[in-house]
Structure formats: structure tokens, C-alpha cells
Protein backbone atom coordinates (compact mmCIF):
# COMPACT_ATOMS: atom_id res chain seq x y z
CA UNK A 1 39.71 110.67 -5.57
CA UNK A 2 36.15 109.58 -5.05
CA UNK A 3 35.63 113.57 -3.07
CA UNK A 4 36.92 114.61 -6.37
CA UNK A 5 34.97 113.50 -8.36
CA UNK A 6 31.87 113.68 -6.82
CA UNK A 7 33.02 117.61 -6.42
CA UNK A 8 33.34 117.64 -9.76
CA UNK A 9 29.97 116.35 -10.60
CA UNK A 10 28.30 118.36 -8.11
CA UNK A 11 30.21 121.53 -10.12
CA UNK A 12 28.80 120.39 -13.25
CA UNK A 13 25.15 119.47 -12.08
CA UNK A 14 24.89 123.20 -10.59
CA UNK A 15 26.28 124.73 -13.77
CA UNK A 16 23.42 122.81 -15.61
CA UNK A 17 20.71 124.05 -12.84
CA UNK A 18 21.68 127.60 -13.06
CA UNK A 19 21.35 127.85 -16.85
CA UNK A 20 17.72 126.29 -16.60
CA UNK A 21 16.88 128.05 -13.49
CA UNK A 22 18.42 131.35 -15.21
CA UNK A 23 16.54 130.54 -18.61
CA UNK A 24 13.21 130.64 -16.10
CA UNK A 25 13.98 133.89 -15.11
CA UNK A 26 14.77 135.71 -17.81
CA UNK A 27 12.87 135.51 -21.10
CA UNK A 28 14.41 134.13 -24.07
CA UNK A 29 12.26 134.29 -26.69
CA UNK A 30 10.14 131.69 -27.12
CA UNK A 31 9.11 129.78 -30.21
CA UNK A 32 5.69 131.51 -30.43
CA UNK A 33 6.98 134.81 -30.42
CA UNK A 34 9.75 133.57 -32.70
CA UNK A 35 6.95 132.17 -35.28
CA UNK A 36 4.99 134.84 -34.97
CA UNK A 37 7.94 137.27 -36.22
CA UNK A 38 8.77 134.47 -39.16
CA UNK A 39 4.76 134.66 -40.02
CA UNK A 40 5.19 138.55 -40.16
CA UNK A 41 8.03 138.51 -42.22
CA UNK A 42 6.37 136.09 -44.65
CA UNK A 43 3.85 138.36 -45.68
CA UNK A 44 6.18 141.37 -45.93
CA UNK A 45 8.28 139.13 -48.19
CA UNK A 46 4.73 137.97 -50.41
CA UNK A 47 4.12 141.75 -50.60
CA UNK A 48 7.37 142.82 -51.58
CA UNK A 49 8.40 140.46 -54.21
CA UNK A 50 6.31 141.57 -56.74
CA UNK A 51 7.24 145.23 -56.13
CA UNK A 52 10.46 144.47 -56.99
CA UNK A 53 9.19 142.76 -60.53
CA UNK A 54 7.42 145.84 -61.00
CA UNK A 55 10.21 147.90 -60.17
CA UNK A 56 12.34 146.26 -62.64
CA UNK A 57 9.49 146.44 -65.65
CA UNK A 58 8.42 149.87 -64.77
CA UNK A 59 11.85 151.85 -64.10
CA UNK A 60 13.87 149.34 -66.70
CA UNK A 61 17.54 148.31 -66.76
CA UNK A 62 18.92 151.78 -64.54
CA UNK A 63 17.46 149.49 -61.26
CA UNK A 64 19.18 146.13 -62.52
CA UNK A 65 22.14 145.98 -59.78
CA UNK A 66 19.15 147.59 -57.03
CA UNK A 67 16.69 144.31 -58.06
CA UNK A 68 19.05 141.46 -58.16
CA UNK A 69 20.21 142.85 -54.29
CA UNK A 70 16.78 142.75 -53.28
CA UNK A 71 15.78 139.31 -54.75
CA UNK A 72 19.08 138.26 -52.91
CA UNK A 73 17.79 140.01 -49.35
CA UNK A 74 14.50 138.58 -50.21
CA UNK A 75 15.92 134.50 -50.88
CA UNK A 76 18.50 135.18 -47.82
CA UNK A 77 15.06 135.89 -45.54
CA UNK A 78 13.26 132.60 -47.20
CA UNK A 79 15.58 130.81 -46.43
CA UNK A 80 15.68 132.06 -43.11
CA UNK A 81 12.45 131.55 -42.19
CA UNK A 82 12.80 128.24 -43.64
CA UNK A 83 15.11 127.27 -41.28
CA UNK A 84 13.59 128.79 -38.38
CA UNK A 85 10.54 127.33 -38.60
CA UNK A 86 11.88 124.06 -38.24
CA UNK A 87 14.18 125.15 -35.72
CA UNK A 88 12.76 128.27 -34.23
CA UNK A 89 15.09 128.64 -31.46
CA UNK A 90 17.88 129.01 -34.27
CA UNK A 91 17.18 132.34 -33.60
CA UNK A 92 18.51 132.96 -30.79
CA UNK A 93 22.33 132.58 -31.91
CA UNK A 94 24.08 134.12 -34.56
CA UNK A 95 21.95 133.68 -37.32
CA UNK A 96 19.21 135.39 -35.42
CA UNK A 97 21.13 138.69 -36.37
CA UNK A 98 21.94 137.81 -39.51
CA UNK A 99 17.66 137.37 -40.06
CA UNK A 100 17.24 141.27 -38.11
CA UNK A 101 20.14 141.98 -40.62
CA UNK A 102 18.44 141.09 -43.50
CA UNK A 103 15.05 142.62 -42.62
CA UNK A 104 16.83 145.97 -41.81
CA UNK A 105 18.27 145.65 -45.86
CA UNK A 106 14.76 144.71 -47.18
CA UNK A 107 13.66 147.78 -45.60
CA UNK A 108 15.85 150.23 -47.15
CA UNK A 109 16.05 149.06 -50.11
CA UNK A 110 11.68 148.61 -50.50
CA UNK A 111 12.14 152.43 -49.45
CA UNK A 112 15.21 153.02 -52.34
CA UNK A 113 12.70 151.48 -54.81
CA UNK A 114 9.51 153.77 -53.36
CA UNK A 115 11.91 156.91 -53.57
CA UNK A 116 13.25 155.71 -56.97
CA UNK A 117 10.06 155.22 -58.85
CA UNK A 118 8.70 159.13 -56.93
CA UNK A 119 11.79 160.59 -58.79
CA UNK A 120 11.13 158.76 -62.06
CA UNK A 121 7.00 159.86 -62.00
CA UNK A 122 8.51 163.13 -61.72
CA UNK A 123 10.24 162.96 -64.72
CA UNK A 124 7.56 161.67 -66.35
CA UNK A 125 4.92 164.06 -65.63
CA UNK A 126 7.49 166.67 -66.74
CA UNK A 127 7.75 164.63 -70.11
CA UNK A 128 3.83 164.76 -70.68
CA UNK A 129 3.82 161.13 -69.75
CA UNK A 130 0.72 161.16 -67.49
CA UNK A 131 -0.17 157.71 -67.36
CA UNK A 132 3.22 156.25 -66.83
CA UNK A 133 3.97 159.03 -63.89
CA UNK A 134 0.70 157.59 -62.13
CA UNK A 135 1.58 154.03 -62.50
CA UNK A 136 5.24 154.89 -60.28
CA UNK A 137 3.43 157.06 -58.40
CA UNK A 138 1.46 153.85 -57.40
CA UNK A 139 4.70 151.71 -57.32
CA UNK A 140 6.40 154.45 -54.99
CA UNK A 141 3.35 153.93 -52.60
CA UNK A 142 3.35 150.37 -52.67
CA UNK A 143 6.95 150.20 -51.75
CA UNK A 144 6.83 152.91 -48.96
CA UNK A 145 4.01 151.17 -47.79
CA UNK A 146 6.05 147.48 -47.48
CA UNK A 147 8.89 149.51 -46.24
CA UNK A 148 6.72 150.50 -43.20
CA UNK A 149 5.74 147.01 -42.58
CA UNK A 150 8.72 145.60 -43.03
CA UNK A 151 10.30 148.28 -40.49
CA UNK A 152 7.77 147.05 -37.71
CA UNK A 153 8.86 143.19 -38.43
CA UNK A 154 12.12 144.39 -38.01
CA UNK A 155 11.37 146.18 -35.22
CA UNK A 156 10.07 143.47 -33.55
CA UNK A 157 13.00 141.16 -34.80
CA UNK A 158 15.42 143.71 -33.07
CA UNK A 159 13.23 143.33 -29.66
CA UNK A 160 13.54 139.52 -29.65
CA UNK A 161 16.93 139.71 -30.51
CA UNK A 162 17.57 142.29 -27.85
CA UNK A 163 16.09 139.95 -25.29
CA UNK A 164 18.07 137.21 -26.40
CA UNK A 165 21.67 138.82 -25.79
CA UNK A 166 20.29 140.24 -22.68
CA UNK A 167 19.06 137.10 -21.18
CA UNK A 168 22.34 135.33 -22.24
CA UNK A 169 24.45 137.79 -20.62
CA UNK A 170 22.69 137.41 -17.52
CA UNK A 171 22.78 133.60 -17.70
CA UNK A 172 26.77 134.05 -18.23
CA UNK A 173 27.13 136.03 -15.19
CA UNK A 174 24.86 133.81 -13.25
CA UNK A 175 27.02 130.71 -14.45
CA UNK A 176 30.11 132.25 -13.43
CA UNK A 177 29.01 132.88 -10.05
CA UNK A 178 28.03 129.59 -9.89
CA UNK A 179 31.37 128.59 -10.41
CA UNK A 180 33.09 131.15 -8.28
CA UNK A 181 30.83 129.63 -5.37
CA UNK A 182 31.86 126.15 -6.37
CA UNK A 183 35.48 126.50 -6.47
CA UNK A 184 34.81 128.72 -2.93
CA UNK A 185 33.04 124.96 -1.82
CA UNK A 186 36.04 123.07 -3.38
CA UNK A 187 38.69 124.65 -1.47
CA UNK A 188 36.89 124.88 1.57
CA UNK A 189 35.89 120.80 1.87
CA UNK A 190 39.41 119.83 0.05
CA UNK A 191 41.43 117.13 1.14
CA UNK A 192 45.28 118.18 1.84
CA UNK A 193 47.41 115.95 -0.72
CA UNK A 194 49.89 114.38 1.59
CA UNK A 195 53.89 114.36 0.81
């Protein structure tokens, strides 16, 4: 009983000093790299918002459904960040997709609103309406232009993240050899149960 157990424990400790020797070895990401994304996305987010005000006064009530989804994208990624800066290895996990998830619909839909207000200057430099085709022609640039940035946060969301499921498969694989090997030890220094 007391080889047992002490097997057991010695099964368990080596599980434990895998993972941290495996985490050493391959690169999570690691809260700087992590904040550094969050501070990135911040100022995509300060940028876009008031796009997306302008984008509503400018085009009117045709983009109504298009805003509130982007003021949705844009509170899901506060919130986000919000949680990952107190907790920035929240990222790696689940919700760390969710966040790359999020940045990918931000991106489209700051592009949506750039190629929106293009077609609407259009029609209003075909109207005579000179001064209001300018003003989306500026909106259109403004949003292409946050659509770019927030492409290369995302970009660099998608890398962490990448890294993430990477160096967790490895760590599986490393674990489970670590087991294999241990139950190899347990058979091998087992004590026959007698009848």
C-alpha cells in the first residue's frame, strides 16, 4: 500500500514537472505580449468608435442594424480587454478566441462602413451634393484606415493565439508520455497481489 502510494505521488509530481518544464520550452504567450495586443486593440477601439457615430449621422437610418452590431463588437472587445488586463493569461483559453473573434468582426465591419459611405459619396456627387460626397469620402478613409489597423491587431491576436494551441498540444503530448513512462515504471517495480 505504502509502494502505492508513493507510486502514485511520484506519477503525479512528474505530471506537474512536465507541464512546467514543457511550459519552459515552448512559448505561451506571455503577459507582455498579451498586454501589448490589449494596448493595440485599445486604440483601434478609441479610433473606431467614433467612426461608427459618424457613420450613423452621416449615412442615416439605412446603417441602423450595421451600427448597433458594431457598438456590440466594439463593448464585446472592452470588455475583453477589461478582463484581460486583470487576468492576462485569460487569453490563453477559450475566450482568447472569442477576443481574435471579435477583432476579425470589427475589422470587416470598419471595412463594410468604409465601402458603405464610398458608395453613398458616389451617389452624392452624382446628385450635385459636393460637400456631403467629400465628407463620406473622408468617413470611407477613416474607416479603411481603422480597418487596416485593426487587421494587424488581429493579426497579431491570431499569432498569440496560434502559439497558444500549439504550445498546449505539445504540453498534452509531453504529459501523456509522461504517463505512458509512468505506468511502464508502475508495472515494472509492482508488487504481485498474493491469493
Amino acid at each position: 500500500m505504502v509502494r502505492f502510494r508513493s507510486a502514485a505521488a511520484f506519477v503525479f509530481l512528474s505530471a506537474f514537472a512536465v507541464a512546467a518544464d514543457a511550459q519552459a520550452q515552448k512559448s505561451f504567450p506571455t503577459d507582455d505580449e498579451i498586454n501589448l495586443v490589449l494596448t493595440q486593440t485599445e486604440r483601434a477601439i478609441q479610433q473606431y468608435k467614433p467612426l461608427i457615430d459618424q457613420q450613423e449621422i452621416q449615412i442615416g437610418k439605412s446603417v441602423t442594424d450595421a451600427v448597433a452590431n458594431d457598438r456590440q463588437v466594439v463593448s464585446a472587445l472592452e470588455m475583453a480587454v477589461k478582463a484581460f488586463k486583470g487576468k492576462p493569461q485569460g487569453f490563453n483559453g477559450p475566450l482568447g478566441f472569442a477576443f481574435f473573434q471579435w477583432l476579425d468582426d470589427a475589422d470587416r465591419n470598419a471595412l463594410l462602413c468604409g465601402n458603405g459611405a464610398s458608395t453613398q459619396a458616389a451617389l452624392q456627387m452624382m446628385a450635385g451634393n459636393a460637400d456631403k460626397a467629400r465628407s463620406l469620402l473622408h468617413l470611407a478613409q477613416s474607416c479603411t484606415d481603422v480597418s487596416t489597423l485593426i487587421y494587424t491587431v488581429s493579426e497579431n491576436a491570431g499569432a498569440l493565439y496560434q502559439r497558444y494551441v500549439e504550445a498546449l498540444a505539445e504540453l498534452s503530448v509531453q504529459c501523456a508520455q509522461t504517463v505512458e513512462k509512468c505506468e511502464g515504471i508502475l508495472k515494472k517495480n509492482s508488487v504481485p497481489t498474493k491469493k
